[in-house]
PDB file of N, CA and C in Angstrom:
ATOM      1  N   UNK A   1     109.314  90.414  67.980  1.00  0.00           N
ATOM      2  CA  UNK A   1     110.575  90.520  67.300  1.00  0.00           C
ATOM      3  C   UNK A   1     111.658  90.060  68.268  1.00  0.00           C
ATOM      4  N   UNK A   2     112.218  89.065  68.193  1.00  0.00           N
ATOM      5  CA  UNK A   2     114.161  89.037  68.988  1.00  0.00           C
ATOM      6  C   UNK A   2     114.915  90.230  68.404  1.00  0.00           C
ATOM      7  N   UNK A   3     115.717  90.418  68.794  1.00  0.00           N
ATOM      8  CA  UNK A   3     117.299  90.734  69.153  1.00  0.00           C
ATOM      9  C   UNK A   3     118.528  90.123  69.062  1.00  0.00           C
ATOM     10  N   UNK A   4     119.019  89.968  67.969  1.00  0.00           N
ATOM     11  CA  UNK A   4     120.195  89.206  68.416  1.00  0.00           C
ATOM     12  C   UNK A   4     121.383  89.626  67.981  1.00  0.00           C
ATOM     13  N   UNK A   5     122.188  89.494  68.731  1.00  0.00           N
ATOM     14  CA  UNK A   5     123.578  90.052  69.066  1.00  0.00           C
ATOM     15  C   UNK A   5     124.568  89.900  70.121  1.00  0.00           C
ATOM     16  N   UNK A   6     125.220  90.713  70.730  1.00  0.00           N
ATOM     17  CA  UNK A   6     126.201  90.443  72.009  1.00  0.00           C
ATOM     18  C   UNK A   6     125.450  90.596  73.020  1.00  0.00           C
ATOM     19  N   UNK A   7     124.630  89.870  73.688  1.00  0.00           N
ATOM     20  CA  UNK A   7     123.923  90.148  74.812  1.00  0.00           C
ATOM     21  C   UNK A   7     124.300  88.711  75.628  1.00  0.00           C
ATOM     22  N   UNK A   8     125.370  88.351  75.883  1.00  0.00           N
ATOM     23  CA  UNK A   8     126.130  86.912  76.804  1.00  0.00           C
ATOM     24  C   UNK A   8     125.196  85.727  75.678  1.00  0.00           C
ATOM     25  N   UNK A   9     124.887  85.683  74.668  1.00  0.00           N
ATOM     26  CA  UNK A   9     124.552  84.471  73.890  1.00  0.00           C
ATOM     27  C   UNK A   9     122.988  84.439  73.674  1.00  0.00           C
ATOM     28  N   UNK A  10     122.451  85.334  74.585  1.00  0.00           N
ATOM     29  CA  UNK A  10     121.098  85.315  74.288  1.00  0.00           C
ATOM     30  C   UNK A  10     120.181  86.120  73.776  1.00  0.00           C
ATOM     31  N   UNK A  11     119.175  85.613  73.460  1.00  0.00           N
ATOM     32  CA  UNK A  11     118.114  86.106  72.735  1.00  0.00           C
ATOM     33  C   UNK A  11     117.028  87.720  73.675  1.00  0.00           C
ATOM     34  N   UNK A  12     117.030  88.307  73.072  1.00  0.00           N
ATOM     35  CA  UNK A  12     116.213  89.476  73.668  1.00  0.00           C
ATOM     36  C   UNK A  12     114.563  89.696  73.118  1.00  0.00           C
ATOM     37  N   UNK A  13     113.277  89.697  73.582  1.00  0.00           N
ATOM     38  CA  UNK A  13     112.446  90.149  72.992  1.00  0.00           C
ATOM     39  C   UNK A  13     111.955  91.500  73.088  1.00  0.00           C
ATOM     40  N   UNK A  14     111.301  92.182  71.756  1.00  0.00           N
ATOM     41  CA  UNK A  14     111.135  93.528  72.127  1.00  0.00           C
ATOM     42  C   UNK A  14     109.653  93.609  71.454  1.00  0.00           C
ATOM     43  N   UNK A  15     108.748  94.574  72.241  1.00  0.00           N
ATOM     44  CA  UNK A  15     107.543  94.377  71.902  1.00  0.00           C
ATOM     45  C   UNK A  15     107.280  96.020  72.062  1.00  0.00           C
ATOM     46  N   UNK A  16     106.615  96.488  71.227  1.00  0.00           N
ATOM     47  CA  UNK A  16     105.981  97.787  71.012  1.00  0.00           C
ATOM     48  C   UNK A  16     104.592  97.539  71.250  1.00  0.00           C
ATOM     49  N   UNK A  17     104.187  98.885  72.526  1.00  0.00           N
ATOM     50  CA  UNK A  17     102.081  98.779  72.519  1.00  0.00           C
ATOM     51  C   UNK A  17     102.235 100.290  71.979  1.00  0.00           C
ATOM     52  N   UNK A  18     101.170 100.518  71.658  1.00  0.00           N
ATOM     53  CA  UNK A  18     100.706 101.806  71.450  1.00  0.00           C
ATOM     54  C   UNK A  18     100.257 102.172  72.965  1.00  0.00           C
ATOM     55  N   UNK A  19     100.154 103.346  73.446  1.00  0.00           N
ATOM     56  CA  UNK A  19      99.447 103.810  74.853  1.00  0.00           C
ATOM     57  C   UNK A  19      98.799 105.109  74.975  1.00  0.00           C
ATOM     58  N   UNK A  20      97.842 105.860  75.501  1.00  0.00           N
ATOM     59  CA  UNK A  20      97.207 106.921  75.563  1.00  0.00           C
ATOM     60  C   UNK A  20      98.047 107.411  76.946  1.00  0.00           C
ATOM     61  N   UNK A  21      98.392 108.655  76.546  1.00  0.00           N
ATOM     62  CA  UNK A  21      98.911 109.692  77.744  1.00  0.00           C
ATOM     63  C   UNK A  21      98.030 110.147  78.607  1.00  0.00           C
ATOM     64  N   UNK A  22      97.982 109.895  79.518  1.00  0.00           N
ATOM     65  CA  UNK A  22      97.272 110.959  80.346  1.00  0.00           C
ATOM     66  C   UNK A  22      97.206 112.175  80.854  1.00  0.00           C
ATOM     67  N   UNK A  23      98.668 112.446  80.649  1.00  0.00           N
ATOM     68  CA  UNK A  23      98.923 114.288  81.095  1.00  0.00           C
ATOM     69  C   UNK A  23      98.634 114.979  80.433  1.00  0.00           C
ATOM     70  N   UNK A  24      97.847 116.378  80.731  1.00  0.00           N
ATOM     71  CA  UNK A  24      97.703 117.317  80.282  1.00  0.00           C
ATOM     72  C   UNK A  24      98.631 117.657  79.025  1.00  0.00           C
ATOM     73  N   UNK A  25      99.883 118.000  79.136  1.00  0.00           N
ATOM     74  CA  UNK A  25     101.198 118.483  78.429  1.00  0.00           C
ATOM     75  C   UNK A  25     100.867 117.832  77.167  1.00  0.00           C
ATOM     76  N   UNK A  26     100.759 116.241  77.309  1.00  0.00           N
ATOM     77  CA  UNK A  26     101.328 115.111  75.866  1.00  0.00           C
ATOM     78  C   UNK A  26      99.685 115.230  74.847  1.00  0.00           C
ATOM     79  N   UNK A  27      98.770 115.785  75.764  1.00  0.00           N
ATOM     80  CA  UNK A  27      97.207 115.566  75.337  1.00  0.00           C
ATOM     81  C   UNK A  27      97.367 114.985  73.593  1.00  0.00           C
ATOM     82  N   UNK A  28      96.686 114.007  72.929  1.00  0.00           N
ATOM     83  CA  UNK A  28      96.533 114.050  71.718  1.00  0.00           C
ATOM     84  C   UNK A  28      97.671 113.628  71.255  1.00  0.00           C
ATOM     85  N   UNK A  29      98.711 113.236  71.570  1.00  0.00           N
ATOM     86  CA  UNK A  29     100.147 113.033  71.034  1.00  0.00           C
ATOM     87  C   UNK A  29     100.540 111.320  71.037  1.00  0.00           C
ATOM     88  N   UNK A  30     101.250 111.306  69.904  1.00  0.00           N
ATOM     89  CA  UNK A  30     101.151 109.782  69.734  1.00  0.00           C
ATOM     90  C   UNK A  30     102.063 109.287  70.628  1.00  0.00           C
ATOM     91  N   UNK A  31     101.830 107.742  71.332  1.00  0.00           N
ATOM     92  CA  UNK A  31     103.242 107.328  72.067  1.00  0.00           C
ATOM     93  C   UNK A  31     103.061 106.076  72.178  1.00  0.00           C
ATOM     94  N   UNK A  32     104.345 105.404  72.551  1.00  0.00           N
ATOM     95  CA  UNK A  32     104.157 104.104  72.745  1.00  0.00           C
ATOM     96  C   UNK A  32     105.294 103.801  73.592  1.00  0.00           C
ATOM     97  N   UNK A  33     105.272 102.016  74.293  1.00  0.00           N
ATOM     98  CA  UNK A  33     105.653 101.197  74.977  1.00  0.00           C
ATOM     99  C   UNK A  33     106.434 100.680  74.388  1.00  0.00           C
ATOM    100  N   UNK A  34     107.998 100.402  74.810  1.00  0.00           N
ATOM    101  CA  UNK A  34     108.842  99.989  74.441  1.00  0.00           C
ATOM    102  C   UNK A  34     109.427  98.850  75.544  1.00  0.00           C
ATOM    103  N   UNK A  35     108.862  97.531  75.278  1.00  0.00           N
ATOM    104  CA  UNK A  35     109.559  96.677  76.058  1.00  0.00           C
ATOM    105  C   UNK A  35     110.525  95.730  75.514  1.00  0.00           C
ATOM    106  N   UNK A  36     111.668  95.593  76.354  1.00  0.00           N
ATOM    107  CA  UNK A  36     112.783  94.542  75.745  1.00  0.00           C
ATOM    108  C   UNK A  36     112.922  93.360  76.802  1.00  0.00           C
ATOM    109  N   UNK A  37     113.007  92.529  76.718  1.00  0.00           N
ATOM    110  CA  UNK A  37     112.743  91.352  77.766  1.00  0.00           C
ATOM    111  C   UNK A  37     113.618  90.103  77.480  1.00  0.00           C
ATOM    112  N   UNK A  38     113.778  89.439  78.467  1.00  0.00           N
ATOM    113  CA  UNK A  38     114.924  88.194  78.162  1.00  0.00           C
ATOM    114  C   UNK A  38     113.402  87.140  78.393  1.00  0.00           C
ATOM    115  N   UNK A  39     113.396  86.600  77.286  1.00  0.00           N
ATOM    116  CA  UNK A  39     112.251  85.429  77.245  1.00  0.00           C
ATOM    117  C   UNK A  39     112.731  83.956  77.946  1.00  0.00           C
ATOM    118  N   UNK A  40     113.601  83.810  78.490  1.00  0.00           N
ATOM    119  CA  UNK A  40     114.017  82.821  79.078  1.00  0.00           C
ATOM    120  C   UNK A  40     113.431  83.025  80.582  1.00  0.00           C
ATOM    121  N   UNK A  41     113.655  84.637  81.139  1.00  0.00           N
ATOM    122  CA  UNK A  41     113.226  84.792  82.743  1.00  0.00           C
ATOM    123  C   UNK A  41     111.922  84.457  82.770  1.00  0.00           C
ATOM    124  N   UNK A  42     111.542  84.619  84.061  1.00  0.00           N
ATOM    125  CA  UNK A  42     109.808  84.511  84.333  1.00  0.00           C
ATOM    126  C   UNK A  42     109.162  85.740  84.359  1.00  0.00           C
ATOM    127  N   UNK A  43     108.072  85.624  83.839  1.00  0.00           N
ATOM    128  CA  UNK A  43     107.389  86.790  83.985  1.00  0.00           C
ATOM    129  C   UNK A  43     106.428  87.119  84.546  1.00  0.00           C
ATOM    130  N   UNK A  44     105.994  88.474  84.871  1.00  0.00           N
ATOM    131  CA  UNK A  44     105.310  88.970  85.708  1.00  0.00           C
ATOM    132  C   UNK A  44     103.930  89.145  85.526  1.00  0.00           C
ATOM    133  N   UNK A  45     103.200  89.110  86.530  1.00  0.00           N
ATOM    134  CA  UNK A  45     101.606  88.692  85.862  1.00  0.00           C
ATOM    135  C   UNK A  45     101.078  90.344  84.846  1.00  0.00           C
ATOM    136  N   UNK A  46     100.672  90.059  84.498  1.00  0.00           N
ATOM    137  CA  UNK A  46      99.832  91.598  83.898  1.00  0.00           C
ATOM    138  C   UNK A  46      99.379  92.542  84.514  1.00  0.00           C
ATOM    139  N   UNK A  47      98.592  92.242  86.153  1.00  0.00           N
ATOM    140  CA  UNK A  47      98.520  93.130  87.089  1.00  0.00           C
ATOM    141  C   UNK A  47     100.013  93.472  87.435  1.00  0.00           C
ATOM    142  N   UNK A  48     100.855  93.077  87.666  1.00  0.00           N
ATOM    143  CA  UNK A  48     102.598  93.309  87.974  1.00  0.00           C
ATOM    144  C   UNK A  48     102.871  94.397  86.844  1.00  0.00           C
ATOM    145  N   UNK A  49     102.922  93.869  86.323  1.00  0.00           N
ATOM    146  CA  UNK A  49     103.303  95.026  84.878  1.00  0.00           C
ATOM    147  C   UNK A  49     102.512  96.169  84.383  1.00  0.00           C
ATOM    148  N   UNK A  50     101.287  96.148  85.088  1.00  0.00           N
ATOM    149  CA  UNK A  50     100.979  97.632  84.942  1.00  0.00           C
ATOM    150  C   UNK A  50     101.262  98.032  86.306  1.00  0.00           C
ATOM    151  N   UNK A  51     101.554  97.281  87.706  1.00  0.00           N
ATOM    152  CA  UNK A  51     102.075  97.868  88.635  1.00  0.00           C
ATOM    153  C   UNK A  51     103.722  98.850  88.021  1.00  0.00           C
ATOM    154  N   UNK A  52     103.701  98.141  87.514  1.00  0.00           N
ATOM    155  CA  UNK A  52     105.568  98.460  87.125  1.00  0.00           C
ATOM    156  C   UNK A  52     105.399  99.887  86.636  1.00  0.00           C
ATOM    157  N   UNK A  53     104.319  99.692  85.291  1.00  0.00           N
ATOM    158  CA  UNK A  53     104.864 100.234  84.559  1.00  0.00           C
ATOM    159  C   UNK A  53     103.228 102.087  84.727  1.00  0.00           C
ATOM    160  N   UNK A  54     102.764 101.500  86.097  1.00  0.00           N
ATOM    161  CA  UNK A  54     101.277 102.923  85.956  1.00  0.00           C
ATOM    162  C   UNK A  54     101.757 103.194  87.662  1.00  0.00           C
ATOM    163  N   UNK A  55     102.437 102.595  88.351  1.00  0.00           N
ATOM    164  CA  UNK A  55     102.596 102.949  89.810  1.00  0.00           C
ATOM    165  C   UNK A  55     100.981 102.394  90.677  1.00  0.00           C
ATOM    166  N   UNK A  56     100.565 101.198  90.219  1.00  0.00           N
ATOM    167  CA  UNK A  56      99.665 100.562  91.095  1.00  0.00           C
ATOM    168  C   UNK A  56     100.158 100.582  92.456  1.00  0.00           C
ATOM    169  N   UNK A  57      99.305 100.028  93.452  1.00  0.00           N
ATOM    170  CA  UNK A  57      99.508  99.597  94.627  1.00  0.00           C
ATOM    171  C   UNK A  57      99.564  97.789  94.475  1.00  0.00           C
ATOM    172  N   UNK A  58      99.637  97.071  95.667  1.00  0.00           N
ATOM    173  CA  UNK A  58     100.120  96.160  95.844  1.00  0.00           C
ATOM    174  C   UNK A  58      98.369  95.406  95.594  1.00  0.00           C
ATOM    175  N   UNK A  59      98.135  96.324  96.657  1.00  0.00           N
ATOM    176  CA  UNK A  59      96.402  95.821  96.592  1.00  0.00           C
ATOM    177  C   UNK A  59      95.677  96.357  95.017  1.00  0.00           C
ATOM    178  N   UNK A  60      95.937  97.177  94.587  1.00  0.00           N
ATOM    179  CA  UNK A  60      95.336  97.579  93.026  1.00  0.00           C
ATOM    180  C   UNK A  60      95.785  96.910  92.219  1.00  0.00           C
ATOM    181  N   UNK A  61      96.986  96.066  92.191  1.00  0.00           N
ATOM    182  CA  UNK A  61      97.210  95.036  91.334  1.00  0.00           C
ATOM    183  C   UNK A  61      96.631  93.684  91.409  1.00  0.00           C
ATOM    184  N   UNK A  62      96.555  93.132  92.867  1.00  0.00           N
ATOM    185  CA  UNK A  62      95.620  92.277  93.032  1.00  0.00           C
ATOM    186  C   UNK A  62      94.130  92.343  92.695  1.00  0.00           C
ATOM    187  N   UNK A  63      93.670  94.085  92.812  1.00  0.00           N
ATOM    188  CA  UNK A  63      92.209  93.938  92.580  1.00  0.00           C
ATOM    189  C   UNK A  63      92.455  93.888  90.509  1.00  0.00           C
ATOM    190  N   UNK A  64      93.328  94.369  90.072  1.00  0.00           N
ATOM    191  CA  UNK A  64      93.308  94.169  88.850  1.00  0.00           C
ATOM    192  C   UNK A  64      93.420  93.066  87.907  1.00  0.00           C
ATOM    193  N   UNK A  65      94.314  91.925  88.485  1.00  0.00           N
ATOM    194  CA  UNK A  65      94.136  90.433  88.350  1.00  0.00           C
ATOM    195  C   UNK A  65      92.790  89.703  88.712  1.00  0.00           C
ATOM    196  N   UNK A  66      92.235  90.648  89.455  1.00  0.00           N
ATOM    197  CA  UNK A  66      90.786  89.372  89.819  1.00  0.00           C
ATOM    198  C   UNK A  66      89.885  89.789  88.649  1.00  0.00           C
ATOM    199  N   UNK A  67      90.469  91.106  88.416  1.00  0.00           N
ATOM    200  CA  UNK A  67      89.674  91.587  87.245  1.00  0.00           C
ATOM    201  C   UNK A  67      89.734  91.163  85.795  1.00  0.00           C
ATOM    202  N   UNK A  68      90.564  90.878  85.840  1.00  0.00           N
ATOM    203  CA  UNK A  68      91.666  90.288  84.594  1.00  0.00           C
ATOM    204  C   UNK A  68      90.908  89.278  84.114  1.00  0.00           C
ATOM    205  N   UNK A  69      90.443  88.478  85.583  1.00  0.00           N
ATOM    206  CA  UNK A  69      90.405  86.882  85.358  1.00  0.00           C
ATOM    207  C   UNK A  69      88.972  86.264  85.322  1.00  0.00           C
ATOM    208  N   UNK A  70      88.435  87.850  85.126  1.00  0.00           N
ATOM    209  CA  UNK A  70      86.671  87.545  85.150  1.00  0.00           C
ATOM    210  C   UNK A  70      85.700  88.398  85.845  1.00  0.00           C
ATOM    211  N   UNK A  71      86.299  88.011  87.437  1.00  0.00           N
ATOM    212  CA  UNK A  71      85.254  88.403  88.628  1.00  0.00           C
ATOM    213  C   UNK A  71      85.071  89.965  88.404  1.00  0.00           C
ATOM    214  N   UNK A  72      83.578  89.741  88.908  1.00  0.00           N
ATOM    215  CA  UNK A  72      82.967  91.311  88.635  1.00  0.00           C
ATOM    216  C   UNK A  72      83.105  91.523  90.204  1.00  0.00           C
ATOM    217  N   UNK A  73      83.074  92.845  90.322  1.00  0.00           N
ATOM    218  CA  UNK A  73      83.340  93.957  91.378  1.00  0.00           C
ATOM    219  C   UNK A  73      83.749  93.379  92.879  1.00  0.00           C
ATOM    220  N   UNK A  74      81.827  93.045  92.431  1.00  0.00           N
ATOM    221  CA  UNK A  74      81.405  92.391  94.266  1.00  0.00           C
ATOM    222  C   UNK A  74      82.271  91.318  94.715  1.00  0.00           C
ATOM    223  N   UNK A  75      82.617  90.052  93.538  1.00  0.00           N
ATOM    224  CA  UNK A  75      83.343  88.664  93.691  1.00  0.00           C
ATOM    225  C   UNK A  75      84.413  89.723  93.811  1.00  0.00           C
ATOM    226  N   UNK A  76      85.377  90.462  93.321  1.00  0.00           N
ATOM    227  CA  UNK A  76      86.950  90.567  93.766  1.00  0.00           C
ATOM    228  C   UNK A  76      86.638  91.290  95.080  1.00  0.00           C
ATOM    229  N   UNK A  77      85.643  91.943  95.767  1.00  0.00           N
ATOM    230  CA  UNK A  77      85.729  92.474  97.200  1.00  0.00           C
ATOM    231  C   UNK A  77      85.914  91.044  98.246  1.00  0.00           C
ATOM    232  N   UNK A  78      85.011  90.058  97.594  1.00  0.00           N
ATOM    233  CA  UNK A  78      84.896  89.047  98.964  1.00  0.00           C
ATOM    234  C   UNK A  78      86.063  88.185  98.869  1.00  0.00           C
ATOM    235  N   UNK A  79      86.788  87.985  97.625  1.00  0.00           N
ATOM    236  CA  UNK A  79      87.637  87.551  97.926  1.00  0.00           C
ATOM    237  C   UNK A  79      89.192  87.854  98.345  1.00  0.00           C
ATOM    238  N   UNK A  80      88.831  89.183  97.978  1.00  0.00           N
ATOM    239  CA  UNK A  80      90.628  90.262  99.186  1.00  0.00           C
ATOM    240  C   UNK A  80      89.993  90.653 100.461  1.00  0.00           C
ATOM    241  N   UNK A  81      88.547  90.201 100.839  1.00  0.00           N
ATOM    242  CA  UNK A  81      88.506  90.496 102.091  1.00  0.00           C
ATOM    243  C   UNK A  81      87.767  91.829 102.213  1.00  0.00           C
ATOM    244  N   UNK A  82      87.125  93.090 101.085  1.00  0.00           N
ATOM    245  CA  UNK A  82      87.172  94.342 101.290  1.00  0.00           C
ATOM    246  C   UNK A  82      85.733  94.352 100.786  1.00  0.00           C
ATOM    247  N   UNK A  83      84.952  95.575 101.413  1.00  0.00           N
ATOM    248  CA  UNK A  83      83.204  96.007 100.815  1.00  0.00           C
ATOM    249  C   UNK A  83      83.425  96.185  99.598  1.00  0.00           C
ATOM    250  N   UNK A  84      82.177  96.167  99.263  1.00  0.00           N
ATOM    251  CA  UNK A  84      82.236  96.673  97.930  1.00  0.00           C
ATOM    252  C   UNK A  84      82.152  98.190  97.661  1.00  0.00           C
ATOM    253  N   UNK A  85      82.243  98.803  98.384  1.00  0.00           N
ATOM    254  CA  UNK A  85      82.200 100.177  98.210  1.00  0.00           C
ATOM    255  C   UNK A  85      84.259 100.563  97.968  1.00  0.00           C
ATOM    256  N   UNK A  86      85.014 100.011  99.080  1.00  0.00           N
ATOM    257  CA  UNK A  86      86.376  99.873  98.894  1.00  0.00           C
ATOM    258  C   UNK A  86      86.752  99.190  97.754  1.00  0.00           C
ATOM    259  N   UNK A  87      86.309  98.404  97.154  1.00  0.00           N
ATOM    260  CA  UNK A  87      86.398  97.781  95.872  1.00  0.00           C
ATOM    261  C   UNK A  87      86.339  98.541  95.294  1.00  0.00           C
ATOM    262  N   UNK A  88      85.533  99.153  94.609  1.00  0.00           N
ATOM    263  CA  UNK A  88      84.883 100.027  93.415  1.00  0.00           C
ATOM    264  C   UNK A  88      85.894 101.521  93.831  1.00  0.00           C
ATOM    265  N   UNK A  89      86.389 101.531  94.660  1.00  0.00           N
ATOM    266  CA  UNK A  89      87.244 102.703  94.949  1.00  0.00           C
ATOM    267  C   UNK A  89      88.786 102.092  94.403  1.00  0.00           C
ATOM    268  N   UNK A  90      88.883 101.406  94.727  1.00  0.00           N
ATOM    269  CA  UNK A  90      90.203 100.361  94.085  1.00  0.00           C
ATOM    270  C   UNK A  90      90.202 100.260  92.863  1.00  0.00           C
ATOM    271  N   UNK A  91      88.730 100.325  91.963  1.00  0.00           N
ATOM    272  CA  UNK A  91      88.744 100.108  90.337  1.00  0.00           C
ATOM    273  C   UNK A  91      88.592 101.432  89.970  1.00  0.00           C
ATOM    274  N   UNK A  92      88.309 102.659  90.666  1.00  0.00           N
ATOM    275  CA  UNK A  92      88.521 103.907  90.526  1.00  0.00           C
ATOM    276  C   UNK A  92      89.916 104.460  90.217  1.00  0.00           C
ATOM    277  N   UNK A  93      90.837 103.966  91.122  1.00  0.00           N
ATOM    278  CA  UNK A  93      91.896 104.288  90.975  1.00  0.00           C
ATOM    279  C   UNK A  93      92.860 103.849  89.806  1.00  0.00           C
ATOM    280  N   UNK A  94      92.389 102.779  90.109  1.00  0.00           N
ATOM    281  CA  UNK A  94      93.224 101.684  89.032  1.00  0.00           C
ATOM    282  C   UNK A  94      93.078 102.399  87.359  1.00  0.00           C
ATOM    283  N   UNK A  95      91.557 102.500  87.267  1.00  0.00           N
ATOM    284  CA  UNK A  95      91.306 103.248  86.017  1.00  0.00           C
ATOM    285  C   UNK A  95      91.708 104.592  86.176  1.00  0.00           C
ATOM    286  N   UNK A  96      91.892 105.622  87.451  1.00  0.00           N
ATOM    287  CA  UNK A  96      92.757 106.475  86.834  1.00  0.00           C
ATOM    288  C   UNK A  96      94.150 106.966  86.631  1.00  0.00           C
ATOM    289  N   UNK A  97      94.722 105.992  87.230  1.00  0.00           N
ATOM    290  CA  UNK A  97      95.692 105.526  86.917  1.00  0.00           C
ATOM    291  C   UNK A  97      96.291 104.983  85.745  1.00  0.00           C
ATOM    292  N   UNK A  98      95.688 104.327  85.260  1.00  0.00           N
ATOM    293  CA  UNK A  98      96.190 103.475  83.603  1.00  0.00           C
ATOM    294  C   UNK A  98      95.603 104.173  82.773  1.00  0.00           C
ATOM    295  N   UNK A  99      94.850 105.754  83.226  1.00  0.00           N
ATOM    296  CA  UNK A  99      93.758 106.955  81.805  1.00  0.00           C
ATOM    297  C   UNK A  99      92.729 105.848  81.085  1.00  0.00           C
ATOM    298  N   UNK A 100      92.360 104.797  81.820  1.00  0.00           N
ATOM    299  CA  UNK A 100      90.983 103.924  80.864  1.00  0.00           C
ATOM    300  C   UNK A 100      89.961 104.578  81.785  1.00  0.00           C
ATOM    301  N   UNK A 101      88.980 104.258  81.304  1.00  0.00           N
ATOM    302  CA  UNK A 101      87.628 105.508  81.682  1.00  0.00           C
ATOM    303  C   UNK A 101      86.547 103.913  82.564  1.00  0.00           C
ATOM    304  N   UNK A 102      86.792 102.704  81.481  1.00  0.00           N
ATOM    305  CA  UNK A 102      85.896 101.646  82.190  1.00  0.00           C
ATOM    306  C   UNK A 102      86.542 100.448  81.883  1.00  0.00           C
ATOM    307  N   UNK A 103      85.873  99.760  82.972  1.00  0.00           N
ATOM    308  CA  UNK A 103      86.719  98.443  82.993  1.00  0.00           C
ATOM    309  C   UNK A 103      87.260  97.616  82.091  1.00  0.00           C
ATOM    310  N   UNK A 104      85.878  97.384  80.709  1.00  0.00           N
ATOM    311  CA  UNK A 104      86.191  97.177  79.375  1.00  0.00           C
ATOM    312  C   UNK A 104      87.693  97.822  78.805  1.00  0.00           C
ATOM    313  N   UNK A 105      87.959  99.163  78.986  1.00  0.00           N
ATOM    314  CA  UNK A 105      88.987  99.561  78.475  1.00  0.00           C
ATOM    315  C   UNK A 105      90.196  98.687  79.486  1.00  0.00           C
ATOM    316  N   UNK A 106      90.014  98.417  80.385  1.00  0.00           N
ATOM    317  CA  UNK A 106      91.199  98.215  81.543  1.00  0.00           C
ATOM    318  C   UNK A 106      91.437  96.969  81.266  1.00  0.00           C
ATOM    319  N   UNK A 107      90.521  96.080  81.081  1.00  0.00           N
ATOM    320  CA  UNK A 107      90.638  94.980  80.465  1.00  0.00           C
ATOM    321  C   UNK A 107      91.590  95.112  79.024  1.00  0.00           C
ATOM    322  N   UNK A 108      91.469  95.733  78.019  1.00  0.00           N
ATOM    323  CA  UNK A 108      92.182  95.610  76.572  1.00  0.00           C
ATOM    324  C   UNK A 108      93.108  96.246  77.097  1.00  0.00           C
ATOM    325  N   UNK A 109      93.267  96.810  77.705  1.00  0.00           N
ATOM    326  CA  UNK A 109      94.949  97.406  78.498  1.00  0.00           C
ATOM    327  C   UNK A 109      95.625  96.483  78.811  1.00  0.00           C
ATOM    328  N   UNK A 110      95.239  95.548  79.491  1.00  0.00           N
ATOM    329  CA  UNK A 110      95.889  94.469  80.137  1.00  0.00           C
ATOM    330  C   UNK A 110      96.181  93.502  78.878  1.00  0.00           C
ATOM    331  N   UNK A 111      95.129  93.449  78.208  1.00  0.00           N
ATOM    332  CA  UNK A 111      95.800  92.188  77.666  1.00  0.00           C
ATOM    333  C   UNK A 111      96.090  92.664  76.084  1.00  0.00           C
ATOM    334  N   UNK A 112      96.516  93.733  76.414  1.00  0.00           N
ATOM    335  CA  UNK A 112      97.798  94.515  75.136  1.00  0.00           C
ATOM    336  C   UNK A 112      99.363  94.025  75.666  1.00  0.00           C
ATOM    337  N   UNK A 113      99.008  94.883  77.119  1.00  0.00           N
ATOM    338  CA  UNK A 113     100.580  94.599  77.513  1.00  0.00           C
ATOM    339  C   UNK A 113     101.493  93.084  77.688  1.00  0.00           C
ATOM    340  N   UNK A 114     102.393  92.998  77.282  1.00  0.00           N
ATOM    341  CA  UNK A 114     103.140  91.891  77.675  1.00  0.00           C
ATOM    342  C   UNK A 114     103.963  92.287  78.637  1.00  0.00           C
ATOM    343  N   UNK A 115     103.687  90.744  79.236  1.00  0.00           N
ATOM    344  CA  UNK A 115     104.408  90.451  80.778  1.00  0.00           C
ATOM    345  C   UNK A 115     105.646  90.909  80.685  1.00  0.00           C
ATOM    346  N   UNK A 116     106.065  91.995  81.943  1.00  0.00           N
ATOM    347  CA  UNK A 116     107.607  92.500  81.906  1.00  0.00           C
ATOM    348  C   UNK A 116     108.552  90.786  82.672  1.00  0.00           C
ATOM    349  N   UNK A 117     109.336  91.157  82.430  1.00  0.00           N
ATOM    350  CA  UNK A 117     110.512  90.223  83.584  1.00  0.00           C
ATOM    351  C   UNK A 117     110.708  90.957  84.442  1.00  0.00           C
ATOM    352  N   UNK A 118     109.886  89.352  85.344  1.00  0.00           N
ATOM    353  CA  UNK A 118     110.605  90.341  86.909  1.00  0.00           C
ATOM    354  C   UNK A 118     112.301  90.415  87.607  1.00  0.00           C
ATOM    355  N   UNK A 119     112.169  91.141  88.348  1.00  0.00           N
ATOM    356  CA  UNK A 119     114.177  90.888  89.047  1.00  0.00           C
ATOM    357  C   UNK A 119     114.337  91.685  89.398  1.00  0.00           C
TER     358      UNK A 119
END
């Protein structure tokens, strides 16, 4: 959906995800993602935007893009440099972090969300 109105001449996009809570408190309760974005800026990769928006690390976003982009476990350890035991601790987190249980889910997470603008 755009936006349009007094925003200096331009166009705004706004995109609704649905999302699962993870806290205790919200358990079972419906919610969702409310993003508004200037589609003209650049945007941020999908690992970025769940950095933004789940409190990744710098390195959990990178291991989440290699993930993104195919490579299974062992391939994203050799190529950031890390065992595979530190890997699989990196996709530990990552998944509990974003409340997906397996990678499959972490995967349709990712490519629900749309790219925030970065700045």
């Amino acid at each position: 959906m755009l936006l349009e109105g007094r925003f200096d001449a331009q166009r705004l996009r706004l995109s609704v995800t649905p999302v699962r809570i993870s806290l205790p408190v919200y358990a079972g309760q419906l919610a969702a993602l409310v993003y508004v974005s200037d589609p003209a800026a650049a945007p941020l990769s999908k690992a970025e935007s769940l950095r933004t928006l789940y409190g990744l690390t710098a390195t959990e976003a990178r291991v989440a893009d290699l993930l993104g982009a195919g490579l299974e476990v062992k391939e994203v350890g050799g190529r950031v440099g890390m065992t595979f035991e530190t890997t699989r601790f990196h996709v530990k987190r990552i998944l509990a972090k974003t409340g997906t249980k397996r990678q499959a889910e972490l995967m349709r997470l990712m490519a629900s969300i749309p790219a925030l603008i970065g700045g």
